[in-house]
N, C-alpha and C. Protein backbone atom coordinates (compact mmCIF):
# COMPACT_ATOMS: atom_id res chain seq x y z
N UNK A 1 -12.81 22.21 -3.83
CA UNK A 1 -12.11 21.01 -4.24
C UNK A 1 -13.06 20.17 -5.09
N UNK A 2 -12.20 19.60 -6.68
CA UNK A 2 -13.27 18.97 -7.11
C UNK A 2 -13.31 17.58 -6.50
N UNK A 3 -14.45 16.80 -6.96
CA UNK A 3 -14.43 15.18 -6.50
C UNK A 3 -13.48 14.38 -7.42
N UNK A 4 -13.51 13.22 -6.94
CA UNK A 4 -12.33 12.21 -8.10
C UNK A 4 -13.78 11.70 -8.86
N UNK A 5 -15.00 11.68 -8.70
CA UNK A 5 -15.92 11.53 -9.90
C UNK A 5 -16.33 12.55 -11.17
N UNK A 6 -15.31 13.76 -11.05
CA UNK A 6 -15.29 14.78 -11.75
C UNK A 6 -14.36 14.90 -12.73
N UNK A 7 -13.13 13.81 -12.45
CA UNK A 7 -12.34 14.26 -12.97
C UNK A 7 -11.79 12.83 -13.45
N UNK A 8 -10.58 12.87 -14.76
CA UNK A 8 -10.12 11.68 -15.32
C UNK A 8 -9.46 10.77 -14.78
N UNK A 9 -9.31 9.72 -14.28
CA UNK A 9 -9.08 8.67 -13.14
C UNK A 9 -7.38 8.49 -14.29
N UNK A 10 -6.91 9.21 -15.08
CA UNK A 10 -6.02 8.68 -15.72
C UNK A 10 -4.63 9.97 -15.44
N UNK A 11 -5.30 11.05 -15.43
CA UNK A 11 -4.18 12.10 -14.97
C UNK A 11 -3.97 12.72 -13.68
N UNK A 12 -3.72 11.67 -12.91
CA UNK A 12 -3.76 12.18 -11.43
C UNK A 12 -1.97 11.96 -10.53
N UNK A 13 -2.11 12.73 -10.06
CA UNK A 13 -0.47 12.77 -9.43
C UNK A 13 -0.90 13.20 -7.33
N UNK A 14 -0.03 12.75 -7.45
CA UNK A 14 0.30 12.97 -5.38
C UNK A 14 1.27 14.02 -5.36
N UNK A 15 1.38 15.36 -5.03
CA UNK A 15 2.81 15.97 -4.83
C UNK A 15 2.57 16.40 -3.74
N UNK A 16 4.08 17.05 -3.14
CA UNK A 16 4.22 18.09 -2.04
C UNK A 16 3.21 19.29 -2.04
N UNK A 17 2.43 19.19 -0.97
CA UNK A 17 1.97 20.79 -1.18
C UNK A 17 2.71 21.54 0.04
N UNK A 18 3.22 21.32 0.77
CA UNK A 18 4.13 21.63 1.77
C UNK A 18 5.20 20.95 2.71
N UNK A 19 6.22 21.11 2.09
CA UNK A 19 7.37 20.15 2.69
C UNK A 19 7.65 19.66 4.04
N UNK A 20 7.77 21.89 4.46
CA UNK A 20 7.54 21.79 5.85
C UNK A 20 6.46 20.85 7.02
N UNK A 21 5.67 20.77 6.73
CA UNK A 21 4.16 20.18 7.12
C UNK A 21 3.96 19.15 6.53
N UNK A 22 4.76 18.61 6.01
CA UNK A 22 4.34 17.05 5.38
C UNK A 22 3.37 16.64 4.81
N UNK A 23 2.46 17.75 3.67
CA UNK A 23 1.14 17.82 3.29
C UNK A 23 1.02 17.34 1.71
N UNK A 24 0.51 16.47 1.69
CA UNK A 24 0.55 16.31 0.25
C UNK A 24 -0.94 16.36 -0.51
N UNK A 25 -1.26 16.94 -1.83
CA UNK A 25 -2.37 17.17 -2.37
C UNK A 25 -2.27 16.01 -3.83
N UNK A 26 -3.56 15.38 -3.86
CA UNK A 26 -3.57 14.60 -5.00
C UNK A 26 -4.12 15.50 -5.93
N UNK A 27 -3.74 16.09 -7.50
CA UNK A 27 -3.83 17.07 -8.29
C UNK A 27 -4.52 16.48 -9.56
N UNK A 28 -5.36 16.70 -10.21
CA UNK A 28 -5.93 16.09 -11.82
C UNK A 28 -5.56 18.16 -11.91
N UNK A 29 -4.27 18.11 -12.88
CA UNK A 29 -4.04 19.42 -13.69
C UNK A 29 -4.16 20.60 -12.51
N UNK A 30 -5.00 20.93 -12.47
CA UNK A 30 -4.42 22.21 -10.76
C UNK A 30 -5.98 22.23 -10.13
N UNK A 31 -6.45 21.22 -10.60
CA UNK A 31 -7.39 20.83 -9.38
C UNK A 31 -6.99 20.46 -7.97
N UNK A 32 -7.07 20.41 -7.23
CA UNK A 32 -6.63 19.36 -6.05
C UNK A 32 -7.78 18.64 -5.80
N UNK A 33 -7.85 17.43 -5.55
CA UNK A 33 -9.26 16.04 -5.22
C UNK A 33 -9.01 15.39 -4.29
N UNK A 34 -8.02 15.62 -3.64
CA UNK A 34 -7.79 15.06 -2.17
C UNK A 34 -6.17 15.80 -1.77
N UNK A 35 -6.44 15.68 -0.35
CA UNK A 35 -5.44 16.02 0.58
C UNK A 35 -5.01 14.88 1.49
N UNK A 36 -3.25 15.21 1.93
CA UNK A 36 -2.62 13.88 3.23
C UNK A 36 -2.24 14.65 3.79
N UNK A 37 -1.84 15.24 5.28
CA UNK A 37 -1.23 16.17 5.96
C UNK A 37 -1.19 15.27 6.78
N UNK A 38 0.45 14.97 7.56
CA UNK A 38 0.93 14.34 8.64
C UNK A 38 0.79 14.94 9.82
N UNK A 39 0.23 15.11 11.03
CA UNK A 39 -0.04 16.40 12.14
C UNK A 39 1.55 16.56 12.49
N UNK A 40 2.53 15.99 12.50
CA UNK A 40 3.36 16.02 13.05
C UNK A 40 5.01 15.82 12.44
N UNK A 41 6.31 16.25 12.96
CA UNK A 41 7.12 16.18 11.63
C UNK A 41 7.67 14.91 11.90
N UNK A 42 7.65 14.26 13.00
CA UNK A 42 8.48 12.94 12.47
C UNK A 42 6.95 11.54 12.95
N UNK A 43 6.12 12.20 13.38
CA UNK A 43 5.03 10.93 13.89
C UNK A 43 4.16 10.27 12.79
N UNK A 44 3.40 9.55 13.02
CA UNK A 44 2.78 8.62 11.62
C UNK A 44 1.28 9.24 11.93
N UNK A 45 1.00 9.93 12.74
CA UNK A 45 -0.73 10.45 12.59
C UNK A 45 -0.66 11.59 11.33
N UNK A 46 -1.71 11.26 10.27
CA UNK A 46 -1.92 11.79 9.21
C UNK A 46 -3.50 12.23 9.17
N UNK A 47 -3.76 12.96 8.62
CA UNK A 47 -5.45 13.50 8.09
C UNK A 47 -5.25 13.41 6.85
N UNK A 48 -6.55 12.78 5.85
CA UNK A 48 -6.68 12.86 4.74
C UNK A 48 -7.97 13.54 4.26
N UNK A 49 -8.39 13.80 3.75
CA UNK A 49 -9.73 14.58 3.00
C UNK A 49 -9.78 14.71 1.74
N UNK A 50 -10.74 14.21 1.01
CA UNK A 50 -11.57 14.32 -0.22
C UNK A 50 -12.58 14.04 0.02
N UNK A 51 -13.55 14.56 -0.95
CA UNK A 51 -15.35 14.53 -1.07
C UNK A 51 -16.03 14.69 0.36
N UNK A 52 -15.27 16.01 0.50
CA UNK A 52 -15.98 16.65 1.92
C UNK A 52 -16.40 15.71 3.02
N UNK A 53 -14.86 14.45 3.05
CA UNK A 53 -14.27 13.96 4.36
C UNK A 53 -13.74 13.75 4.87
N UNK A 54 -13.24 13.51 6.40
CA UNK A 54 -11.96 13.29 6.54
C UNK A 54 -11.60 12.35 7.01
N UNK A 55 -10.61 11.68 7.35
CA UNK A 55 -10.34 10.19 8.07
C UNK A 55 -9.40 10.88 8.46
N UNK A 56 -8.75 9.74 9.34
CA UNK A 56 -7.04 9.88 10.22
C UNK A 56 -6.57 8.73 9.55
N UNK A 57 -5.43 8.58 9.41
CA UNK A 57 -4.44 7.22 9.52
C UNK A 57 -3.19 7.37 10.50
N UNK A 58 -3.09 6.22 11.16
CA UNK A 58 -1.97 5.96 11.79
C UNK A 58 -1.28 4.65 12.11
N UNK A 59 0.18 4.87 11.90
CA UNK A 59 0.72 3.71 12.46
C UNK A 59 0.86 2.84 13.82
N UNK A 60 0.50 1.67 13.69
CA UNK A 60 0.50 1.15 15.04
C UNK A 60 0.92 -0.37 14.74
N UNK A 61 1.60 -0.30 16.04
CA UNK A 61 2.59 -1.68 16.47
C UNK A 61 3.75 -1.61 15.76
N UNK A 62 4.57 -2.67 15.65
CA UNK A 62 5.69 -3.13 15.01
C UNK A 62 6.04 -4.22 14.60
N UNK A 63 6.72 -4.58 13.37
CA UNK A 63 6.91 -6.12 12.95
C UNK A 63 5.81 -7.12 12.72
N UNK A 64 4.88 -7.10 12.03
CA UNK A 64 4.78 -5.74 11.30
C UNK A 64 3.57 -4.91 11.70
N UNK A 65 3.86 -3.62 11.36
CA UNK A 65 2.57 -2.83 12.22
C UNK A 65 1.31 -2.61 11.26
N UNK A 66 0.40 -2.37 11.75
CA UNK A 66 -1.07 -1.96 11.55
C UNK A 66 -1.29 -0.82 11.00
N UNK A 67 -1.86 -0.52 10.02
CA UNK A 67 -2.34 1.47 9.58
C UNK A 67 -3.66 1.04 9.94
N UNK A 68 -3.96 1.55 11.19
CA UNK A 68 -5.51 2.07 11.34
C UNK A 68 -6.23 3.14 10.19
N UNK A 69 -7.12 3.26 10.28
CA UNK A 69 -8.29 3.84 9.66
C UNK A 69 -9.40 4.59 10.67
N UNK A 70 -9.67 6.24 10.65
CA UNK A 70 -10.88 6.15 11.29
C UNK A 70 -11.48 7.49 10.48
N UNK A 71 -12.64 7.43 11.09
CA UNK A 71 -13.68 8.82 10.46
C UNK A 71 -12.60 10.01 11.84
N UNK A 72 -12.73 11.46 10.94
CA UNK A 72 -11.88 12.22 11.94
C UNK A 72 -12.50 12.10 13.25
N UNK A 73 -12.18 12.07 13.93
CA UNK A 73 -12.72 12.52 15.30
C UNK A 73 -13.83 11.22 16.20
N UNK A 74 -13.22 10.17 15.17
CA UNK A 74 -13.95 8.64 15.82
C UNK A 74 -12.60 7.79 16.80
N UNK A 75 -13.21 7.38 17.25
CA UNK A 75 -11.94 6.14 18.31
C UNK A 75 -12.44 4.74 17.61
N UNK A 76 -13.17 4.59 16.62
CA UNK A 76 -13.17 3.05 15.68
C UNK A 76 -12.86 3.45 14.55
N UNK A 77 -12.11 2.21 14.67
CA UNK A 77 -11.43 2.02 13.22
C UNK A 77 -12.50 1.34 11.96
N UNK A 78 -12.29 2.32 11.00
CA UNK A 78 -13.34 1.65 9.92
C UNK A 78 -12.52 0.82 8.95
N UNK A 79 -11.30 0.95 9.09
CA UNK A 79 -10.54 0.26 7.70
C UNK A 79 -9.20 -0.36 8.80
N UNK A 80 -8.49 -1.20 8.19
CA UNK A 80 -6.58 -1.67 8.86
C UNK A 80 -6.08 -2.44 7.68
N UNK A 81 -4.80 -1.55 7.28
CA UNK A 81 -3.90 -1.63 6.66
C UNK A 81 -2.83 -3.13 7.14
N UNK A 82 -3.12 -4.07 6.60
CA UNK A 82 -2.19 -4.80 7.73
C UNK A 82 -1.13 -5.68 6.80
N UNK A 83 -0.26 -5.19 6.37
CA UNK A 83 1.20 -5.59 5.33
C UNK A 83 2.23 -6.66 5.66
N UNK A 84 2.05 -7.35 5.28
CA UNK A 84 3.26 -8.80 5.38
C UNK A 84 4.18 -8.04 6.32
N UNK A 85 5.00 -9.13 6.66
CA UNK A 85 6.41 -8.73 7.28
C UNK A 85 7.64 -7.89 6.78
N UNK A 86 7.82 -8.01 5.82
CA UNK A 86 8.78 -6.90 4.66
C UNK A 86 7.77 -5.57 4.38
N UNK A 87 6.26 -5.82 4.22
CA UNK A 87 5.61 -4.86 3.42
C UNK A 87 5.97 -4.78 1.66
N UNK A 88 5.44 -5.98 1.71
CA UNK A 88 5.70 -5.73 0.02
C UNK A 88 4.27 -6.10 -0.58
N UNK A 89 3.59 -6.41 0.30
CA UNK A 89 2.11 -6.67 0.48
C UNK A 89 1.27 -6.40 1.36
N UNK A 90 -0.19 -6.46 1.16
CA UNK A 90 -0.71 -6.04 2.46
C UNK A 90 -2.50 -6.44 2.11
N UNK A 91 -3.38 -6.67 3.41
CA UNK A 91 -4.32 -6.85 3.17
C UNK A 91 -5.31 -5.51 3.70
N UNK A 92 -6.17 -5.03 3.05
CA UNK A 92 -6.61 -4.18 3.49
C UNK A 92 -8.37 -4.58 4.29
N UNK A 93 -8.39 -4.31 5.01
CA UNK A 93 -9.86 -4.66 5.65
C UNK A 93 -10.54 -3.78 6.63
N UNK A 94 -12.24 -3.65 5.72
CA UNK A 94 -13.02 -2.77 6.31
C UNK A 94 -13.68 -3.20 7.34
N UNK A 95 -14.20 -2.61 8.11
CA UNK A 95 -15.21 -3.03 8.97
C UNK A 95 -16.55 -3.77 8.68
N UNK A 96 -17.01 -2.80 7.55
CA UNK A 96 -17.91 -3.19 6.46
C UNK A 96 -18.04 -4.93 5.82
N UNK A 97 -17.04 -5.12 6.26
CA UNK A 97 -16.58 -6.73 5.41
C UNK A 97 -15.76 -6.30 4.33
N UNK A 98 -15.84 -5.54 3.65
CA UNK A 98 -15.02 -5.48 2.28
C UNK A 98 -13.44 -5.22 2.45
N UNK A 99 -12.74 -6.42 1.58
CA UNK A 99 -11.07 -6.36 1.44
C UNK A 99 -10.72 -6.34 0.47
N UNK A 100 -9.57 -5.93 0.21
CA UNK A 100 -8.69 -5.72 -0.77
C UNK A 100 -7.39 -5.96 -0.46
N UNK A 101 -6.45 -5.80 -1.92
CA UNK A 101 -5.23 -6.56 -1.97
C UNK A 101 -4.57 -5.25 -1.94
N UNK A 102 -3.14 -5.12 -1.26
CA UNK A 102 -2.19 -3.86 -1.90
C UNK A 102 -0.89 -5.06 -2.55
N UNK A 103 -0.38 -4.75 -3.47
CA UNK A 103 0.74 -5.48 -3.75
C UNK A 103 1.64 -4.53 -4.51
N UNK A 104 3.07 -5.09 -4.18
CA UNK A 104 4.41 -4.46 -5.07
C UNK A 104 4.52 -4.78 -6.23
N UNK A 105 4.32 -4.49 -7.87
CA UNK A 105 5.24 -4.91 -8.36
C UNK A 105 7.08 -4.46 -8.81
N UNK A 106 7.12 -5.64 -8.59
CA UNK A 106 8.20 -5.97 -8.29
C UNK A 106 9.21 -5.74 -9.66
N UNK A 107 8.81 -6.42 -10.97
CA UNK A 107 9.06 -6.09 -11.90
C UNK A 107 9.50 -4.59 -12.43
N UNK A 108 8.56 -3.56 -11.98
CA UNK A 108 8.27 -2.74 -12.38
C UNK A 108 8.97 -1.35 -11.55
N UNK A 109 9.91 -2.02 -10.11
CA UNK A 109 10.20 -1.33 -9.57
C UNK A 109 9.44 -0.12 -8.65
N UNK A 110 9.05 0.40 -8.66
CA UNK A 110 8.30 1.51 -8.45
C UNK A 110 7.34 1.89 -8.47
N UNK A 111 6.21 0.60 -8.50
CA UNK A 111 4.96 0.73 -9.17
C UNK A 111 4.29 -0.38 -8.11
N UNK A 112 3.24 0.11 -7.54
CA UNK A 112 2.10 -0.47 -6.26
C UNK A 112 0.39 -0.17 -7.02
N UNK A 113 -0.16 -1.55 -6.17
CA UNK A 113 -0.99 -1.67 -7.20
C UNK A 113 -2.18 -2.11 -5.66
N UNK A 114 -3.50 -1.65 -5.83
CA UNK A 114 -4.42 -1.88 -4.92
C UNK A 114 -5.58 -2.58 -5.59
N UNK A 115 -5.74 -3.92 -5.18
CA UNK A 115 -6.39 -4.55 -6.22
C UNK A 115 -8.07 -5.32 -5.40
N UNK A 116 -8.64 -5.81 -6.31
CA UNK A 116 -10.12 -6.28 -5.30
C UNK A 116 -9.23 -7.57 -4.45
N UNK A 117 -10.18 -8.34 -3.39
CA UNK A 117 -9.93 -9.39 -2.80
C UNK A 117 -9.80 -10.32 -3.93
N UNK A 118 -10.09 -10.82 -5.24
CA UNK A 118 -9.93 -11.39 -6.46
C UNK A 118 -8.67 -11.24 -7.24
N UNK A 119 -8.09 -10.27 -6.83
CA UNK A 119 -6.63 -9.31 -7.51
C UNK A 119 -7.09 -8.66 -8.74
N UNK A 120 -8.08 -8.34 -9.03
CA UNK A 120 -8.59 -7.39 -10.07
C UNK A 120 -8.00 -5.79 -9.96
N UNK A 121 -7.03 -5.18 -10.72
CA UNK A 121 -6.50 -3.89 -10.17
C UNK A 121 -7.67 -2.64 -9.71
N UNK A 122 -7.37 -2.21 -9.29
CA UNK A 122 -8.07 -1.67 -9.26
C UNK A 122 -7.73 0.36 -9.24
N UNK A 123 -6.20 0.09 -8.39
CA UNK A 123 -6.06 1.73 -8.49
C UNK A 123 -4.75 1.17 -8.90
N UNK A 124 -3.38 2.16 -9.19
CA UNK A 124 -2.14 1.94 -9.68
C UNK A 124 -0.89 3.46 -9.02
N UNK A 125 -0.27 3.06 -8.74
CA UNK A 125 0.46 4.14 -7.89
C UNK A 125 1.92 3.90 -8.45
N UNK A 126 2.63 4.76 -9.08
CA UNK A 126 3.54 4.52 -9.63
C UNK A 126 4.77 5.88 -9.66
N UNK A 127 5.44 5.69 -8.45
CA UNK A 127 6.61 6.60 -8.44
C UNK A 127 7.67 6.26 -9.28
N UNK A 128 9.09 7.51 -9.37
CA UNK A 128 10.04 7.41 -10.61
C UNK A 128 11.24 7.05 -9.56
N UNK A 129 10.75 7.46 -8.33
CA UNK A 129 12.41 7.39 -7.40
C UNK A 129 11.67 6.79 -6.31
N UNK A 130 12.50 6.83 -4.69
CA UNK A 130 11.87 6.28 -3.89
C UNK A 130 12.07 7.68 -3.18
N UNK A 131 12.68 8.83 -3.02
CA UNK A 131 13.43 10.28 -2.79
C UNK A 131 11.81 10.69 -2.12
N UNK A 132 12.26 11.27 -1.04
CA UNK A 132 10.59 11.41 0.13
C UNK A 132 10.22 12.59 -0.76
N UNK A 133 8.88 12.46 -1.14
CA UNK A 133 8.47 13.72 -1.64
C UNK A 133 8.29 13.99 -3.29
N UNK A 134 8.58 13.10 -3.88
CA UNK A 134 8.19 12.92 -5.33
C UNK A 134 7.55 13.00 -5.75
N UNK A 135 6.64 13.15 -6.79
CA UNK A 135 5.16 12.67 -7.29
C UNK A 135 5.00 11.57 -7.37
N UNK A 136 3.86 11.20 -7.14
CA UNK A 136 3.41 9.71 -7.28
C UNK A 136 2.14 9.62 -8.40
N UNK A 137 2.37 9.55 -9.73
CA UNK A 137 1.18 8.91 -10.42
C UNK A 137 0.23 7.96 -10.14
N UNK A 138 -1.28 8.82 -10.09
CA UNK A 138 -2.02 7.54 -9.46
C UNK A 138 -2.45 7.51 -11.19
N UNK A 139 -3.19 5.99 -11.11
CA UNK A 139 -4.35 5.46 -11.97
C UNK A 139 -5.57 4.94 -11.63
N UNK A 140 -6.69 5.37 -11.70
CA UNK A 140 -8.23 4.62 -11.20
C UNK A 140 -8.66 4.05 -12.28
N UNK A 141 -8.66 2.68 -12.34
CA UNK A 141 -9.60 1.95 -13.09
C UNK A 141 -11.20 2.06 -13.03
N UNK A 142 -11.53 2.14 -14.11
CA UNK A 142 -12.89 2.19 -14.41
C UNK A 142 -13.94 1.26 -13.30
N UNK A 143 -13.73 0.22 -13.11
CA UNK A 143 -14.43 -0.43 -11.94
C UNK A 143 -14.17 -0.15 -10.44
N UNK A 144 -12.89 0.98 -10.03
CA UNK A 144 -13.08 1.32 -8.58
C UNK A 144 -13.65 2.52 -8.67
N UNK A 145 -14.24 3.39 -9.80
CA UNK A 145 -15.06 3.96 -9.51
C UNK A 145 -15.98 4.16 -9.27
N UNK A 146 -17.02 2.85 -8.75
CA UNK A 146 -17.76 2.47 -8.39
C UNK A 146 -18.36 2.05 -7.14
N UNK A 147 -16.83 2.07 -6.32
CA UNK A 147 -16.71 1.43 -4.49
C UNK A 147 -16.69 2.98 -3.83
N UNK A 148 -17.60 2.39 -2.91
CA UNK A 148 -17.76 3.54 -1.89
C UNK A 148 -16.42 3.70 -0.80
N UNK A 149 -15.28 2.53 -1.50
CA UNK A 149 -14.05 2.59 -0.74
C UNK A 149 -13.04 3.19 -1.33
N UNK A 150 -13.62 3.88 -2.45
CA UNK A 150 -12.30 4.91 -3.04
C UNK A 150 -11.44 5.28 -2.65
N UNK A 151 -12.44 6.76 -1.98
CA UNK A 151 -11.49 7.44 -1.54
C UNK A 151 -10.35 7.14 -0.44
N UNK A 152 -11.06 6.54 0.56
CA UNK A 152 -10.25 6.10 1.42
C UNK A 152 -8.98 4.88 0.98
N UNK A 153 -9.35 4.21 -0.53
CA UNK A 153 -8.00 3.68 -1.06
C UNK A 153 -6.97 4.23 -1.74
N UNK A 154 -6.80 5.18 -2.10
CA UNK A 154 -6.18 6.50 -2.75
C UNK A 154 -5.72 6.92 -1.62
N UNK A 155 -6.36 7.76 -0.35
CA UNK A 155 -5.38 8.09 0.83
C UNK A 155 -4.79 7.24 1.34
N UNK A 156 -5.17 6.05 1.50
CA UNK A 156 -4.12 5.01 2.04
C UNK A 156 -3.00 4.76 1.46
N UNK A 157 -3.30 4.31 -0.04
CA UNK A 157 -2.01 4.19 -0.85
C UNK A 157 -0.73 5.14 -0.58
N UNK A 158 -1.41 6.59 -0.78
CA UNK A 158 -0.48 7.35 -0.59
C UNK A 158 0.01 7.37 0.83
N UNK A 159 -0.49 7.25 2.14
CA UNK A 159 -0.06 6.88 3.40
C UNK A 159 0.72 6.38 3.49
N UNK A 160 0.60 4.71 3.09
CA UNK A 160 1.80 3.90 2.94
C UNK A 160 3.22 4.26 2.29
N UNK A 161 2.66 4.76 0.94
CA UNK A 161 3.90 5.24 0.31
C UNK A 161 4.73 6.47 0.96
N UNK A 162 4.23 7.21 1.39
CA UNK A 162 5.16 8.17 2.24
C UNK A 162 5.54 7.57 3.57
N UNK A 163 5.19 6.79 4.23
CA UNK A 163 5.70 6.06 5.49
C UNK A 163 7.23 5.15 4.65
N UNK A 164 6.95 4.76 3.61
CA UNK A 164 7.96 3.49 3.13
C UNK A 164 9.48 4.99 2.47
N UNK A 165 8.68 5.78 1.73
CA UNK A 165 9.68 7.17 1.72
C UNK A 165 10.32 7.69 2.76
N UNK A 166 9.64 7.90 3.75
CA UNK A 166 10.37 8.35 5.52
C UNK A 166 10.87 7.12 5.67
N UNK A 167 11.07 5.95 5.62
CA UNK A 167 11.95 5.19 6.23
C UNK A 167 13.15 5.17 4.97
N UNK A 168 12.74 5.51 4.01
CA UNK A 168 14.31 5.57 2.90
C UNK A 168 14.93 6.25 3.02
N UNK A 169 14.38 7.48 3.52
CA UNK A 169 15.07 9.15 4.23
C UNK A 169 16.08 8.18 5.15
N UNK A 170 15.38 8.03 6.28
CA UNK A 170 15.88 6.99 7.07
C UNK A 170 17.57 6.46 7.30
N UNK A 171 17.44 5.82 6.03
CA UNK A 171 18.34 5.07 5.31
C UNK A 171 19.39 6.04 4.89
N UNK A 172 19.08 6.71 4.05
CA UNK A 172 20.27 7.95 3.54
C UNK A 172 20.76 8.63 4.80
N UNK A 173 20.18 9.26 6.18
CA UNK A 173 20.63 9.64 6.76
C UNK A 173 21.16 8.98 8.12
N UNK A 174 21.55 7.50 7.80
CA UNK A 174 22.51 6.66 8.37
C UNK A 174 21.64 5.90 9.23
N UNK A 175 19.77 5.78 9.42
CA UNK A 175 19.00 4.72 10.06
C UNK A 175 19.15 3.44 10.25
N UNK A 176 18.37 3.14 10.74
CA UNK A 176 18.61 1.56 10.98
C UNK A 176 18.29 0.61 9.99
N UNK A 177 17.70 0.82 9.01
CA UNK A 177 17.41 0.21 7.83
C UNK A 177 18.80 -0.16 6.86
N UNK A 178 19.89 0.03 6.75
CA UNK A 178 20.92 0.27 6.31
C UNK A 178 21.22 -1.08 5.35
N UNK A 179 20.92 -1.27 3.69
CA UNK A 179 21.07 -2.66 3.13
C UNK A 179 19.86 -2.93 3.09
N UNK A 180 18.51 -2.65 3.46
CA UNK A 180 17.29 -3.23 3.17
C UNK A 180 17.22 -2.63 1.39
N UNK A 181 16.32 -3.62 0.91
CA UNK A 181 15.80 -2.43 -0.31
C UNK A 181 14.65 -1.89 0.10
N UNK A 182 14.47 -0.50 -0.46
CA UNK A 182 13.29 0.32 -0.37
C UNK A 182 12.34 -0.16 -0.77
N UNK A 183 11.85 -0.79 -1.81
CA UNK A 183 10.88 -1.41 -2.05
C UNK A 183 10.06 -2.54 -1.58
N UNK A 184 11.14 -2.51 -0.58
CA UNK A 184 10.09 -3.68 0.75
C UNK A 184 10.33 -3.45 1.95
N UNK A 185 11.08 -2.50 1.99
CA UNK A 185 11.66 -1.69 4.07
C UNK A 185 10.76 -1.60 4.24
N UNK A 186 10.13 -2.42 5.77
CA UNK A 186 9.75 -2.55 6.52
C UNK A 186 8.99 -0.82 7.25
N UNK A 187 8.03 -0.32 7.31
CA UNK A 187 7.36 1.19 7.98
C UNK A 187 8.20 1.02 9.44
N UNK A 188 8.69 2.53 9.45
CA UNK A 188 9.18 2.68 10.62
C UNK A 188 8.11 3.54 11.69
């Protein structure tokens, strides 16, 4: 697997690498530079890996809930995902001290943006549908290639975004979400 310092921070996509298994590979052309695999078919524990590491993410609580963060096989959390009440925002915070912004735009429909604690962008995530399983265009700006919190902001992004996709599934197949818009439904 190459690294995301190998490769162009401008042609990068999220797809299915297995439907069944809920695995998704982030691709620059038929490289793969990171991996998301959900352990489970309907639970929120996920493994991610790039640059020969791995973390977990998982959902926790409700209204609104928490995405933990840990190194595989740790019981501390190094990072928490912790998103407004709709989730149309979210603050991200390391252990380390270092935070960051996730935000919707809104304008743009379809397009999530992970930015410094300043709102400086920093990565760009931009799906065409909300349909579970799409590609998701990422973008890395030239200045997050520089944070030793990359990688782990790239698997998160995509975390979130497939949690907010399983709850649109959700929705189509008669859930409790029924009338929310997707672009701010609440993680189930």
């Amino acid at each position: 697997m190459k690294t995301l310092y190998e490769v162009d921070g401008a042609g990068l996509q999220w797809e299915v690498s297995d439907e069944n298994k809920r695995t998704f590979a982030l691709r620059a052309g038929n490289e793969t530079v990171a991996t998301l695999a959900f352990q489970k078919s309907w639970g929120t524990l996920a493994v991610g890996e790039t640059e020969g590491r791995q973390w977990t993410f998982k959902r926790v609580g409700f209204l609104p809930p928490t995405i933990t963060v840990r190194a595989a096989g740790s019981e501390e959390n190094i990072a928490e995902f912790k998103p407004d009440r709709i989730g149309s925002s979210a603050e991200v915070e390391f252990a380390s001290g270092s935070r960051f912004q996730w935000c919707h735009d809104k304008e743009q429909g379809h397009e999530w943006t992970m930015a410094s604690a300043e709102g400086a962008p920093l990565l760009h995530f931009k799906a065409h549908t909300w349909l579970y399983g799409e590609p998701i265009q990422l973008e890395i700006e030239p200045a997050a290639r520089e944070l030793p919190e990359l990688p782990l902001l790239l698997l998160l992004g995509e975390y979130f975004l497939m949690l907010i996709s399983a709850s649109q599934l959700g929705v189509m197949l008669g859930g409790v979400f029924v009338g929310v818009d997707p672009a701010v439904m609440p993680m189930v």
